[in-house]
Protein backbone atom coordinates (compact mmCIF):
# COMPACT_ATOMS: atom_id res chain seq x y z
CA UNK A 1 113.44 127.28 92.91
CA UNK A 2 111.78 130.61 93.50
CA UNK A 3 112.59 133.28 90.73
CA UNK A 4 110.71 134.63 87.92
CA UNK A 5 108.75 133.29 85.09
CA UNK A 6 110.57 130.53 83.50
CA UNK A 7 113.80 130.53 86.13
CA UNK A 8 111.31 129.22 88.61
CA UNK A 9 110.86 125.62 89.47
CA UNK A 10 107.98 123.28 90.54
CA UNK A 11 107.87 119.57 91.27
CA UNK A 12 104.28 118.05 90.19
CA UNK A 13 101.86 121.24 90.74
CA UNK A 14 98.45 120.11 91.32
CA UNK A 15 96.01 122.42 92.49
CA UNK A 16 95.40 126.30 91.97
CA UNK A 17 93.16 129.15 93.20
CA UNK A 18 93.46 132.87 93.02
CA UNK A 19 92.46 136.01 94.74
CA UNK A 20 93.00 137.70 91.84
CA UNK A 21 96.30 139.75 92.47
CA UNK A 22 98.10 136.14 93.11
CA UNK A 23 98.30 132.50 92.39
CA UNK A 24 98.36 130.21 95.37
CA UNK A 25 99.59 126.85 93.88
CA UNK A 26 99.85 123.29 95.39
CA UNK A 27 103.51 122.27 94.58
CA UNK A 28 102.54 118.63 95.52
CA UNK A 29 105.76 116.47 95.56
CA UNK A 30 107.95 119.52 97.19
CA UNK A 31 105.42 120.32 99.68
CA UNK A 32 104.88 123.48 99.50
CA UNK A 33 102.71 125.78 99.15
CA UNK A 34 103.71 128.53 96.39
CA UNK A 35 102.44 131.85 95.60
CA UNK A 36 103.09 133.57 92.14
CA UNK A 37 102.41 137.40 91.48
CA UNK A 38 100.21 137.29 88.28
CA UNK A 39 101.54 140.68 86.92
CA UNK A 40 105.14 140.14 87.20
CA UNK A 41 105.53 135.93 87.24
CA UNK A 42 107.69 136.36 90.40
CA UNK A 43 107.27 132.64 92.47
CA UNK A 44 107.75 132.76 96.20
CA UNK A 45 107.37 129.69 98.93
CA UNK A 46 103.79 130.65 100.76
CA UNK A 47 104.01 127.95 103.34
CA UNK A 48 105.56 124.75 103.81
CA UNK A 49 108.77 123.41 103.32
CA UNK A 50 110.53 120.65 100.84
CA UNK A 51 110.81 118.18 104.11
CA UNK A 52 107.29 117.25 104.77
CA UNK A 53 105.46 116.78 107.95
CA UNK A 54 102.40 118.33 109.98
CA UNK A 55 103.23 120.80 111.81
CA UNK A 56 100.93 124.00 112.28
CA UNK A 57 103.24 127.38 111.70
CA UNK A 58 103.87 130.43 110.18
CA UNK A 59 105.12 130.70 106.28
CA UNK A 60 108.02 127.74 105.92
CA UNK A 61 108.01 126.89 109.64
CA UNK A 62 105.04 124.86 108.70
CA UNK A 63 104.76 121.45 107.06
CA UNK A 64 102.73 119.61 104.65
CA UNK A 65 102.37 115.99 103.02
CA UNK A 66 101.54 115.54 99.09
CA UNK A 67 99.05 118.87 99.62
CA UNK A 68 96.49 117.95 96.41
CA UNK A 69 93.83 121.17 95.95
CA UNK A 70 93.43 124.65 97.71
CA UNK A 71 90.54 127.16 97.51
CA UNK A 72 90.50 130.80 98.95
CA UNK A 73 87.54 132.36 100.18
CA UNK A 74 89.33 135.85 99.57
CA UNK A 75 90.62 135.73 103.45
CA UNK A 76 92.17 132.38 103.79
CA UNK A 77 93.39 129.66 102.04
CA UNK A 78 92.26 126.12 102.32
CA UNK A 79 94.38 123.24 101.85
CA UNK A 80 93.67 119.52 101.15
CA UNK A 81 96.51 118.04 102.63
CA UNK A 82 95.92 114.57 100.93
CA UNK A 83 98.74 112.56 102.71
CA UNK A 84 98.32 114.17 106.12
CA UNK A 85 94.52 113.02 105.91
CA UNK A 86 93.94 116.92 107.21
CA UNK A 87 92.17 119.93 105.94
CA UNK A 88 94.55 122.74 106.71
CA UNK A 89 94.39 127.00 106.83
CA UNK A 90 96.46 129.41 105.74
CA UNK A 91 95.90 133.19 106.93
CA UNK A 92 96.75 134.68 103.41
CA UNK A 93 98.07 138.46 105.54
CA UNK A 94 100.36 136.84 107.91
CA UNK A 95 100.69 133.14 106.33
CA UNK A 96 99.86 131.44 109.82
CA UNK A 97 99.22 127.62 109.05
CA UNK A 98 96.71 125.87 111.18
CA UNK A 99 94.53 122.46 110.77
CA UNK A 100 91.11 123.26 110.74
CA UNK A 101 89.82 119.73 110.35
CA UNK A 102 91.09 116.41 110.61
CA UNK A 103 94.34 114.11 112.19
CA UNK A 104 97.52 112.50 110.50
CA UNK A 105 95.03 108.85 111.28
CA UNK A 106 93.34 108.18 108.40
CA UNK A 107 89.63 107.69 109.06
CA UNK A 108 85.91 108.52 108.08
CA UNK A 109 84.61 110.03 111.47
CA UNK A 110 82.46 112.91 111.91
CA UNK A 111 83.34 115.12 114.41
CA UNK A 112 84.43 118.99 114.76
CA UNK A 113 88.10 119.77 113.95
CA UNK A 114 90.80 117.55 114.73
CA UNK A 115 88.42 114.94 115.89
CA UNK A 116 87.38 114.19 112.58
CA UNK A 117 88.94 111.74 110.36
CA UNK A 118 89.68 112.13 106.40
CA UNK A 119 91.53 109.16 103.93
CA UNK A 120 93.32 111.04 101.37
CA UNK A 121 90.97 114.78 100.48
CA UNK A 122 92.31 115.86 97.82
CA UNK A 123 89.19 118.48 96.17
CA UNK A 124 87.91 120.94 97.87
CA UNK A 125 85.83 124.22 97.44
CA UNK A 126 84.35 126.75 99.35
CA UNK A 127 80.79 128.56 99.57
CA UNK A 128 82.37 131.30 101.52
CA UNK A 129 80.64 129.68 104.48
CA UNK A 130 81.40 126.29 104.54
CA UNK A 131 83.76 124.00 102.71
CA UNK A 132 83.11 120.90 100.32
CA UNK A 133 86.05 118.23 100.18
CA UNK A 134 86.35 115.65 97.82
CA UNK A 135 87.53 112.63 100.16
CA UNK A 136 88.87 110.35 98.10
CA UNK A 137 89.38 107.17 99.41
CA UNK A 138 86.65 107.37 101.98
CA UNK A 139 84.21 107.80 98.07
CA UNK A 140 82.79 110.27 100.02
CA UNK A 141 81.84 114.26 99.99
CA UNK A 142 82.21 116.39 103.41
CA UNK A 143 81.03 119.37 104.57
CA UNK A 144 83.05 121.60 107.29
CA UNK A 145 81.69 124.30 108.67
CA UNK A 146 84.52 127.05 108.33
CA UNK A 147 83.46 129.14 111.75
CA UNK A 148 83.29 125.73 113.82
CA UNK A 149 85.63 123.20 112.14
CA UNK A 150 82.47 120.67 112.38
CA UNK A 151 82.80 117.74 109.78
CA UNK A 152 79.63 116.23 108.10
CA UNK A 153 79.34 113.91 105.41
CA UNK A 154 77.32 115.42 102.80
CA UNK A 155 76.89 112.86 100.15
CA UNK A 156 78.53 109.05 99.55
CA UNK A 157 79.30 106.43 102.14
CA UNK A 158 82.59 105.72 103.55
CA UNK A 159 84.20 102.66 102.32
CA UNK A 160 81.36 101.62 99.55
CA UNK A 161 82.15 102.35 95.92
CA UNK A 162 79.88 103.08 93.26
CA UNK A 163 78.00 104.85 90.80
CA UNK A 164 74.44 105.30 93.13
CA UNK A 165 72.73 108.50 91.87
CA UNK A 166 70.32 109.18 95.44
CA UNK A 167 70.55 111.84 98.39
CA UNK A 168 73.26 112.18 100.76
CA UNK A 169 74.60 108.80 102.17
CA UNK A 170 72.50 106.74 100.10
CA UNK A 171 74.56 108.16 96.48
CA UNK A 172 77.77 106.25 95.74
CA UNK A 173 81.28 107.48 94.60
CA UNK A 174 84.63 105.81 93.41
CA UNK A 175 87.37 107.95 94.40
CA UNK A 176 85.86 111.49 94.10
CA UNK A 177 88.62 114.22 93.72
CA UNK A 178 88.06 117.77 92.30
CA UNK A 179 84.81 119.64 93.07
CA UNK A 180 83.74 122.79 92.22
CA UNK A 181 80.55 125.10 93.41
CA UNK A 182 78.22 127.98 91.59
CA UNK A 183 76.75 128.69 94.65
CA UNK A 184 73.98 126.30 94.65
CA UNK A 185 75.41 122.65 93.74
CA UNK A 186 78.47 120.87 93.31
CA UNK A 187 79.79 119.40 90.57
CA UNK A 188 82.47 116.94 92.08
CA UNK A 189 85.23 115.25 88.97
CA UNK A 190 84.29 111.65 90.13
CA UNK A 191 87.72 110.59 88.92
CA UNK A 192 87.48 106.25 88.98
CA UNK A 193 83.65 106.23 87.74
CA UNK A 194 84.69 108.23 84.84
CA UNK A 195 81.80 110.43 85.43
CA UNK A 196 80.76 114.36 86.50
CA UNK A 197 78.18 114.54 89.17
CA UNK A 198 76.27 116.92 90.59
CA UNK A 199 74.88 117.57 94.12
CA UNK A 200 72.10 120.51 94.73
CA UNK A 201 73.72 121.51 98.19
CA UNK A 202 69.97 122.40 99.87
CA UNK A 203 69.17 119.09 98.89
CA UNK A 204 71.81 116.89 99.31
CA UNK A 205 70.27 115.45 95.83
CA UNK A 206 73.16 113.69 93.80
CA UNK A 207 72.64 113.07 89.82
CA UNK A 208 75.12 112.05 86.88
CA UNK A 209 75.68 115.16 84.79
CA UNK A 210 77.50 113.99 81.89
CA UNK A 211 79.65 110.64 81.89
CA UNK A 212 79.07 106.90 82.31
CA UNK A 213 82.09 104.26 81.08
CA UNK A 214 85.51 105.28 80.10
CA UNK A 215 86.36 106.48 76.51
CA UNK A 216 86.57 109.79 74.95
CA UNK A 217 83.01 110.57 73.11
CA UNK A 218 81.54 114.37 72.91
CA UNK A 219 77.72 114.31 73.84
CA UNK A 220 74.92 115.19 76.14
CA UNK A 221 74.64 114.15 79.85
CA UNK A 222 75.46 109.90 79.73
CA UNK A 223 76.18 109.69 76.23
CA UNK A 224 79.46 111.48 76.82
CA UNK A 225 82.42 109.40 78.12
CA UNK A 226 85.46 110.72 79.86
CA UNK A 227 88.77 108.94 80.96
CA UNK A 228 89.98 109.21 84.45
CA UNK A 229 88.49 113.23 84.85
CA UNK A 230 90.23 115.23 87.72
CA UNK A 231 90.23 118.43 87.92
CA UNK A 232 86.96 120.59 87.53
CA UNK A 233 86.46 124.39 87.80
CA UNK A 234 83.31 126.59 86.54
CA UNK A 235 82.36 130.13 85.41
CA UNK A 236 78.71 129.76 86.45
CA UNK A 237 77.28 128.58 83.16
CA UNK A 238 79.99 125.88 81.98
CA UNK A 239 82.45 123.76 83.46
CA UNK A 240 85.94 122.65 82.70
CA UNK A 241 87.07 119.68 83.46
CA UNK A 242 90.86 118.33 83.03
CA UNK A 243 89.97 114.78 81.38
CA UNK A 244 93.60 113.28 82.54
CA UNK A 245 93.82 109.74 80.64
CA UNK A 246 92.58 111.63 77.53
CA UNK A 247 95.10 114.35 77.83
CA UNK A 248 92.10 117.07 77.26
CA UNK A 249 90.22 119.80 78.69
CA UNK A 250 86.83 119.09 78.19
CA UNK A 251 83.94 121.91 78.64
CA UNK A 252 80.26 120.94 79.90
CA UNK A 253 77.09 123.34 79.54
CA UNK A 254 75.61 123.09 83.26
CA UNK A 255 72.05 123.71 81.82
CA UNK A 256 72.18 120.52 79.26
CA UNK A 257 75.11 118.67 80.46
CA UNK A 258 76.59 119.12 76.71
CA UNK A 259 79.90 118.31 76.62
């Protein structure tokens, strides 16, 4: 339902970004992509409708599948359209949907724009330049260059699991999902090894930050456990991460990994 405040209605909202004025929300299980005007609550449908799909359109004319995360570089929006396997963009003025990387075949190819193959993105960030996306399944992190659509895999290898702290291909994930940027790394909710990593983005270099088996302990770096983390965001100096099978928001100090 789109209304006001509390008279609206969602249906599993996953992720959020904002370009300050707004709220651009990932309604996940309806589809849709919602927009809510910060100063008033008032909840419009951005894009997308409740029948889901692929197609490339303007405001509800377009369709998603299971959409997981979204980022804005102030211009656009950015979509991780988990179910289409697609990385889609939304022209915030006139709401134009079009996929700027990927195809409804699930796959771990590099390539530029619909060439390329995804299984299941569902983080994603943005740089201003290029784009980071948390590809879940593939336990791998990819790069797109926004101005070309060109798809590189940044860090992790597609279809081998594990906790590998190295550079680029030779680091390991289990089913990465939220990542957030400061600018210079990544810091990428590595959801199934119950971990935070981080990846300098000059470098490609990938470390553990804070995490190492499940549980719920407060600590420094590996001596801090988390349960099933998947959501992360920062402010520069800390991070926040949703810590979903402990039902907590957990902060980390980037400079010590303190958490």
């Amino acid at each position: 339902t789109n209304a006001t405040g509390t008279s609206a209605t969602f249906k599993y909202p996953r992720g959020m970004t904002s370009d300050g004025t707004n709220l651009y929300v990932v309604d996940n299980s309806n589809h849709l992509i919602r927009k809510i005007v910060i100063s008033t609550g008032a909840v419009t449908t951005f894009a997308g409708s409740t029948s889901s799909g692929s197609t490339d359109a303007t405001g509800t004319s377009a369709r998603f599948n299971l959409p997981m995360e979204i980022t804005t570089d102030g211009t656009n929006l950015y979509v991780a359209d988990q179910n289409n396997h697609m990385i889609r963009k939304i022209v915030i003025a006139t709401r134009v949907v079009t996929t700027l990387a990927g195809s409804t075949s699930s796959g771990s190819t590099n390539a530029t724009g619909t060439s390329a193959r995804f299984n299941k993105p569902r983080g994603i960030t943005t740089d201003g330049t290029n784009l980071y996306v948390g590809d879940s399944n593939n336990h791998t992190i990819r790069k797109i260059v926004i101005s070309t659509g060109a798809v590189t895999t940044l860090a992790g290898s597609a279809g081998s699991s594990g906790t590998t702290n190295g550079t680029g291909t030779s680091a390991r994930f289990t089913s990465p999902w939220d990542i957030a940027t400061d600018g210079t790394n990544l810091y990428v909710a590595d959801r199934n090894n119950h971990r935070i990593r981080k990846i300098v983005i000059a470098t490609k270099a990938v470390t553990t930050l804070a995490g190492s088996s499940s549980g719920y302990t407060d600590g420094t770096g590996t001596s801090a456990k988390f349960n099933y983390p998947n959501g992360i965001t920062t402010d520069g100096t800390n991070l926040y991460v949703t810590d979903g099978g402990n039902n907590r928001i957990r902060k980390i100090l980037i400079s010590s990994g303190a958490v």
